[in-house]
C-alpha atoms as a PDB file:
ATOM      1  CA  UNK A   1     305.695 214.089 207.803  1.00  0.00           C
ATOM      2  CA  UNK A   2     306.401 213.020 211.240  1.00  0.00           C
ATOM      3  CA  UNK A   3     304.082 210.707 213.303  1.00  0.00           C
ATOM      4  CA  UNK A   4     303.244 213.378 215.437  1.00  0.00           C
ATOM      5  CA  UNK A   5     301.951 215.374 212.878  1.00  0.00           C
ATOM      6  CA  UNK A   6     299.829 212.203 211.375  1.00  0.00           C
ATOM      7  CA  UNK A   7     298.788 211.986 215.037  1.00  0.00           C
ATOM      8  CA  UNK A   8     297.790 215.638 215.110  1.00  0.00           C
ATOM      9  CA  UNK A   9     295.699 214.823 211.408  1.00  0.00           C
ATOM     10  CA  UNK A  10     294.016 211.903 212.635  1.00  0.00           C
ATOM     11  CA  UNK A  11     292.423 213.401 215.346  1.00  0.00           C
ATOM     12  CA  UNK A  12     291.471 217.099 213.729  1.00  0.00           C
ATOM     13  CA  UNK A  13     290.018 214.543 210.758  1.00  0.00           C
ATOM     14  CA  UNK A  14     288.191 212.798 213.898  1.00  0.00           C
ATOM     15  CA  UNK A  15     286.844 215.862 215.258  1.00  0.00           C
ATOM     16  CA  UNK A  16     285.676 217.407 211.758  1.00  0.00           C
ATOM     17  CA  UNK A  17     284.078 214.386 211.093  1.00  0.00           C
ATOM     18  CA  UNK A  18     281.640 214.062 214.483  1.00  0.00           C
ATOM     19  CA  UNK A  19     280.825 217.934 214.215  1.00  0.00           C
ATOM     20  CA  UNK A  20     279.873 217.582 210.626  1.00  0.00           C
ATOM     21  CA  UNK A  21     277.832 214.078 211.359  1.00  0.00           C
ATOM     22  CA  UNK A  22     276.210 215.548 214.032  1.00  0.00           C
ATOM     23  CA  UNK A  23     275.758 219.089 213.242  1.00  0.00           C
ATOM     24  CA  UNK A  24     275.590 219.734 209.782  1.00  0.00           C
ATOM     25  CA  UNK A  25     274.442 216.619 207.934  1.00  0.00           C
ATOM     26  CA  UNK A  26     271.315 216.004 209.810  1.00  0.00           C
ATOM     27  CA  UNK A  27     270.350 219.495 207.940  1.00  0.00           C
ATOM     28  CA  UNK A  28     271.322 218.378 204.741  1.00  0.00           C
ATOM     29  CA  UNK A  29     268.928 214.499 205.845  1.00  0.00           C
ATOM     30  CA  UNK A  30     266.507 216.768 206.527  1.00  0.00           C
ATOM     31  CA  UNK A  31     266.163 218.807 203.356  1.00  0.00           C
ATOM     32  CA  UNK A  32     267.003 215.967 201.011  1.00  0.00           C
ATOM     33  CA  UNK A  33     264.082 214.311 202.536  1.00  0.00           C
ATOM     34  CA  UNK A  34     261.585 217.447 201.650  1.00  0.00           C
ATOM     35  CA  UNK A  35     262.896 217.648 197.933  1.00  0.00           C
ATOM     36  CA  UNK A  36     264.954 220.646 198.942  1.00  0.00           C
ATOM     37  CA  UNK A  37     268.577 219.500 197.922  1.00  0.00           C
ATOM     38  CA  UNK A  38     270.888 218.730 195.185  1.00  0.00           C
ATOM     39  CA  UNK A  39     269.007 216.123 193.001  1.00  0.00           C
ATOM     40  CA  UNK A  40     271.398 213.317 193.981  1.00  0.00           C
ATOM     41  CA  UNK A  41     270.594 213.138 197.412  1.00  0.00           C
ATOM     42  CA  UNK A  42     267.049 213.757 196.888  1.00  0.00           C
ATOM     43  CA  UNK A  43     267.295 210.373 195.103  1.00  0.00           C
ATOM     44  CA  UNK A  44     268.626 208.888 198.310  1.00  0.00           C
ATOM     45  CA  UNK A  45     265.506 209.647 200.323  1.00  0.00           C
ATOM     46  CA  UNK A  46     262.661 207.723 198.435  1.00  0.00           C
ATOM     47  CA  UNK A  47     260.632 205.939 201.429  1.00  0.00           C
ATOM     48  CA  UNK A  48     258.807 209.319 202.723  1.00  0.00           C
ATOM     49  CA  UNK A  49     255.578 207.360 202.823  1.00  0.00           C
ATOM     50  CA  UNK A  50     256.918 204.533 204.839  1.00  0.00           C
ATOM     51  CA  UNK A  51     258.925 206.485 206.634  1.00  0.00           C
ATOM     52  CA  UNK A  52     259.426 209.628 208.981  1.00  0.00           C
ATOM     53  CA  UNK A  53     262.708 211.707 208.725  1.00  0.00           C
ATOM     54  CA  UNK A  54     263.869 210.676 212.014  1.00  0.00           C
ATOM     55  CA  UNK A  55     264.231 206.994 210.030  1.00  0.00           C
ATOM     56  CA  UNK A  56     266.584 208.086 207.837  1.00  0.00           C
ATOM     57  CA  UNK A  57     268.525 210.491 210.396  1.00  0.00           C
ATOM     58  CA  UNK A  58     269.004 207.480 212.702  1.00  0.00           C
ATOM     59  CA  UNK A  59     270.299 205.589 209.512  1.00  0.00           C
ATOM     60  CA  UNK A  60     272.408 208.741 209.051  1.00  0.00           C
ATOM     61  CA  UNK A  61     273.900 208.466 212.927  1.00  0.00           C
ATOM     62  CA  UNK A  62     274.607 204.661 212.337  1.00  0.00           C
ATOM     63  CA  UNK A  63     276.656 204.788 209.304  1.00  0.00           C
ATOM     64  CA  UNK A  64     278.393 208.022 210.373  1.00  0.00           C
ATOM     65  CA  UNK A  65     279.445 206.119 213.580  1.00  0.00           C
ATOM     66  CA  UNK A  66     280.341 203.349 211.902  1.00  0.00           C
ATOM     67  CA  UNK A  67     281.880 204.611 209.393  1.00  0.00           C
ATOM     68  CA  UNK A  68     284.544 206.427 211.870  1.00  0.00           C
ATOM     69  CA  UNK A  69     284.935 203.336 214.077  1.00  0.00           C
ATOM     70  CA  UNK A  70     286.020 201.620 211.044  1.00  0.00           C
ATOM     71  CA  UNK A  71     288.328 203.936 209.903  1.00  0.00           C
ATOM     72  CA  UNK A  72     289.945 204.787 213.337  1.00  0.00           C
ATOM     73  CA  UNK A  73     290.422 201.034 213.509  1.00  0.00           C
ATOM     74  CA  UNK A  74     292.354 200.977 209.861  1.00  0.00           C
ATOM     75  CA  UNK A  75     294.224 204.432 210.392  1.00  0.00           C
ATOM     76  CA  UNK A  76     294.826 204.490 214.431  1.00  0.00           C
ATOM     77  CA  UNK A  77     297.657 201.517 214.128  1.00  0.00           C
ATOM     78  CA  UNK A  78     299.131 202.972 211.228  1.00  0.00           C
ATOM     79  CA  UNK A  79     300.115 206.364 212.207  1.00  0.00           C
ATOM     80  CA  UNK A  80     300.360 205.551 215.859  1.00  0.00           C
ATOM     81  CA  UNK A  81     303.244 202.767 215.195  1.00  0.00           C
ATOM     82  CA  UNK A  82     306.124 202.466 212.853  1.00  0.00           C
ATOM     83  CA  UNK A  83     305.319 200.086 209.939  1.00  0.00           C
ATOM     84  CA  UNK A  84     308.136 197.761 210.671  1.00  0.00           C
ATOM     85  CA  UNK A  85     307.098 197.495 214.005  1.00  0.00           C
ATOM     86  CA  UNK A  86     303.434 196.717 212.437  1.00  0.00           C
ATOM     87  CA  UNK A  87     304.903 194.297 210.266  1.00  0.00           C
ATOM     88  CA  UNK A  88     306.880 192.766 212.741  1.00  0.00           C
ATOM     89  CA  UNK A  89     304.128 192.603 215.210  1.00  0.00           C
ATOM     90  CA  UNK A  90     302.045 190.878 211.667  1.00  0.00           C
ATOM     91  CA  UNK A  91     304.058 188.089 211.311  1.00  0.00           C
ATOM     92  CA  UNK A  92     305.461 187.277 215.092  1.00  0.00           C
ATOM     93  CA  UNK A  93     301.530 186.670 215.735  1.00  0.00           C
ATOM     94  CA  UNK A  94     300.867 185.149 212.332  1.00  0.00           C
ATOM     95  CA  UNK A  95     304.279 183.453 211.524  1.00  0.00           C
ATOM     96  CA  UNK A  96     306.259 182.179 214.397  1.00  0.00           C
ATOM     97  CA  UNK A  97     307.540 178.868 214.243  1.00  0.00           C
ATOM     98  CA  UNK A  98     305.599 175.686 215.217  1.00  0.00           C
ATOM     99  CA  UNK A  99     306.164 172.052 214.996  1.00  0.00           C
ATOM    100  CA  UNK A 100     304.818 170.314 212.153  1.00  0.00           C
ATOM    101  CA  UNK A 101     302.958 168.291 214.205  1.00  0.00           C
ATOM    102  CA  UNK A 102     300.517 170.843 215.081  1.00  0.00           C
ATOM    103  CA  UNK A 103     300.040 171.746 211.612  1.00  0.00           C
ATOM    104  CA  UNK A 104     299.495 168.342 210.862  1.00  0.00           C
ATOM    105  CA  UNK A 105     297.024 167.661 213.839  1.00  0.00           C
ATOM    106  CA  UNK A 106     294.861 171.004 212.538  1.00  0.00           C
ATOM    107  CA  UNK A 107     294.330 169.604 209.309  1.00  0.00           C
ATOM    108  CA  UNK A 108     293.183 166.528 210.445  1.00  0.00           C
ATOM    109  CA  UNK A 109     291.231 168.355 212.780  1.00  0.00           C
ATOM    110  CA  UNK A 110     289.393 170.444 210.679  1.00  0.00           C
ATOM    111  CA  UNK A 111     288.996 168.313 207.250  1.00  0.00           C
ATOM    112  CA  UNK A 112     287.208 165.540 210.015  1.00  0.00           C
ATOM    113  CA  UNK A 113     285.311 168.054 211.129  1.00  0.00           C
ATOM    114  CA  UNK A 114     284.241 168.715 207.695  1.00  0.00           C
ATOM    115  CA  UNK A 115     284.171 165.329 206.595  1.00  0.00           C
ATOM    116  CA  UNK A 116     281.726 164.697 209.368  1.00  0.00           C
ATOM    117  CA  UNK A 117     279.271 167.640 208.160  1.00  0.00           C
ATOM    118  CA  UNK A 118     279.018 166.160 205.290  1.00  0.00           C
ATOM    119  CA  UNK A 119     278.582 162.999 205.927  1.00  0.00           C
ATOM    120  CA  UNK A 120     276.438 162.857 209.129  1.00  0.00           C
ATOM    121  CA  UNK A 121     274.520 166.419 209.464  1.00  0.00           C
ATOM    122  CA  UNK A 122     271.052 166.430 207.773  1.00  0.00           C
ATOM    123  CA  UNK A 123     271.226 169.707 205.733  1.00  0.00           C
ATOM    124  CA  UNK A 124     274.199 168.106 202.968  1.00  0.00           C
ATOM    125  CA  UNK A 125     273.389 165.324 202.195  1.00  0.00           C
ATOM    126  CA  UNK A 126     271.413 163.075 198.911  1.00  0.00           C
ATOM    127  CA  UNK A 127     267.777 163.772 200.488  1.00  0.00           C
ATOM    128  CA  UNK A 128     268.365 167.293 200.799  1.00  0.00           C
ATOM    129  CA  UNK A 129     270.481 167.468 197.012  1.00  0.00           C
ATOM    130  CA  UNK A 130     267.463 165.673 195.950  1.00  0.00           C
ATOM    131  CA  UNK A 131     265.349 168.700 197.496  1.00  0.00           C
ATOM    132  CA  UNK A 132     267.117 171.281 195.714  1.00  0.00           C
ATOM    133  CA  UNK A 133     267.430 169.653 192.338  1.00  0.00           C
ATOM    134  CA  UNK A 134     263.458 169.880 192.466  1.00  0.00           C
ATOM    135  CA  UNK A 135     262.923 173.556 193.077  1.00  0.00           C
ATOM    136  CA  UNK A 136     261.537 174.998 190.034  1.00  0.00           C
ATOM    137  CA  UNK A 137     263.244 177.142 187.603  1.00  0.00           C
ATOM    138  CA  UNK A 138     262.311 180.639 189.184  1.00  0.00           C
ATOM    139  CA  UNK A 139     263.341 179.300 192.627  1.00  0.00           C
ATOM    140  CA  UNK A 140     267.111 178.477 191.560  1.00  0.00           C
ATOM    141  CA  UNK A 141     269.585 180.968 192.455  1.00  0.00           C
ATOM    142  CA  UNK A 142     273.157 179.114 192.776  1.00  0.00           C
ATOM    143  CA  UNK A 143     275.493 180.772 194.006  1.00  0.00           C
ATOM    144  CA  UNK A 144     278.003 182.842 192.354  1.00  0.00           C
ATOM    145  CA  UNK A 145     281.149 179.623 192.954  1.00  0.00           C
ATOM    146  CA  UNK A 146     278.467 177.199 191.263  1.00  0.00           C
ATOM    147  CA  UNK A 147     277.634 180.006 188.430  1.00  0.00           C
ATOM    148  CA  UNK A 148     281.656 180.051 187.821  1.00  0.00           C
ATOM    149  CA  UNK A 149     281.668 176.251 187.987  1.00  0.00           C
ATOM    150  CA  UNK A 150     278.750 175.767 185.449  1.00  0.00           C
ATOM    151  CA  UNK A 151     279.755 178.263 183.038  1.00  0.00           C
ATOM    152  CA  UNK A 152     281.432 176.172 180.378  1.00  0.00           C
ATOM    153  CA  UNK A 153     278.051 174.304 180.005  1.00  0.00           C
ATOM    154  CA  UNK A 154     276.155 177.655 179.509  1.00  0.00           C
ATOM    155  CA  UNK A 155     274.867 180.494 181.523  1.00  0.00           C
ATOM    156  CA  UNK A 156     271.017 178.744 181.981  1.00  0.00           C
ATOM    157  CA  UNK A 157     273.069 175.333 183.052  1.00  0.00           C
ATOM    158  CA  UNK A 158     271.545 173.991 186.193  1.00  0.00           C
ATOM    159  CA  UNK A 159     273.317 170.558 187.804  1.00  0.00           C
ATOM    160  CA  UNK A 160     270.691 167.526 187.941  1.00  0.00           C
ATOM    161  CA  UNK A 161     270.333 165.739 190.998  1.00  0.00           C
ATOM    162  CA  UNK A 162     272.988 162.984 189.671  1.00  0.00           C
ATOM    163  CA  UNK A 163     275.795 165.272 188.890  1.00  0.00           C
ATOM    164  CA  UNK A 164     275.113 166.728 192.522  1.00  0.00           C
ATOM    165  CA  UNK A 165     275.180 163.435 194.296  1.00  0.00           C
ATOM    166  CA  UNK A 166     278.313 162.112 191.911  1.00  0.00           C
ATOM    167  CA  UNK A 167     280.044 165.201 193.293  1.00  0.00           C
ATOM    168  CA  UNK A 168     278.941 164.617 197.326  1.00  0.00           C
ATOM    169  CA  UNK A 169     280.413 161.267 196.982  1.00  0.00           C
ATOM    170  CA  UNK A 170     283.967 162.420 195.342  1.00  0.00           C
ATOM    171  CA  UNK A 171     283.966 164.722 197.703  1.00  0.00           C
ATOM    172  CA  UNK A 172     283.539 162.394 200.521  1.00  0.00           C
ATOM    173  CA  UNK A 173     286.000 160.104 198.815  1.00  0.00           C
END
């Protein structure tokens, strides 16, 4: 297939797409939300108390939209350029060369930045570990890298407010 004809594709796939968001699937919103369609989408459409149809046809027009926007951004660059020159073009912005030095002066950068965070901004540091190691039981919800972390000591396994501040301070280290 030439690029030309992907071209020619893209944009009948383009066009097929906003006549079907905008003419036909509104029609299909509606009925689903009177109980008139296949069973599936019926299930889709369960707020008709809290909401009027023209809720869930806006919701319709948003993801439609967004859904081509997204996928002309993926597709457009693929079929109108060669994927050498996409490659190329991938690692001459990525990949060219650079001194060391400014590698090196990044990293210091940005782990002093960090470093700083941690050490000087309210929100990470003992008072506020002490905080969260206080919560209740029904209030804890780690999150899913802590979960992974805690998993050889069980799947209930909750870190006390030493472990957490022994781990602030090795981290600082």
């Amino acid at each position: 297939m030439t690029r030309r004809h992907a071209q020619l594709i893209l944009l009948v796939c383009a066009v097929a797409w906003i006549l079907f968001s905008t003419l036909i699937a509104p029609g299909i919103v509606q009925s689903a939300y009177e109980g008139r369609s296949h069973e599936i989408l019926n299930r889709l459409i369960s707020g008709q108390a809290a909401h009027p149809v023209e809720f869930y046809l806006r919701k319709w027009s948003n993801v439609s939209w967004t859904a081509l926007i997204g996928a002309m951004a993926v597709l457009v660059p693929v079929v109108f350029f060669m994927p050498s020159q996409l490659s190329k073009a991938w690692k001459r912005y990525w990949f060219r060369p650079t001194p060391l030095l400014y590698l090196a002066l990044l990293r210091i950068i940005a782990v002093g930045t960090q470093l700083m965070m941690l050490l000087v901004e309210g929100g990470y540091g003992p008072p506020q570990l002490a905080r969260l190691a206080s919560l209740p039981n029904s209030m804890y919800q780690p999150l899913p890298a802590l979960q992974l972390f805690l998993l050889p000591f069980g799947l209930d396994a909750r870190p006390s407010f030493w472990l957490l501040t022994a781990v602030y301070w090795v981290t600082a280290a």
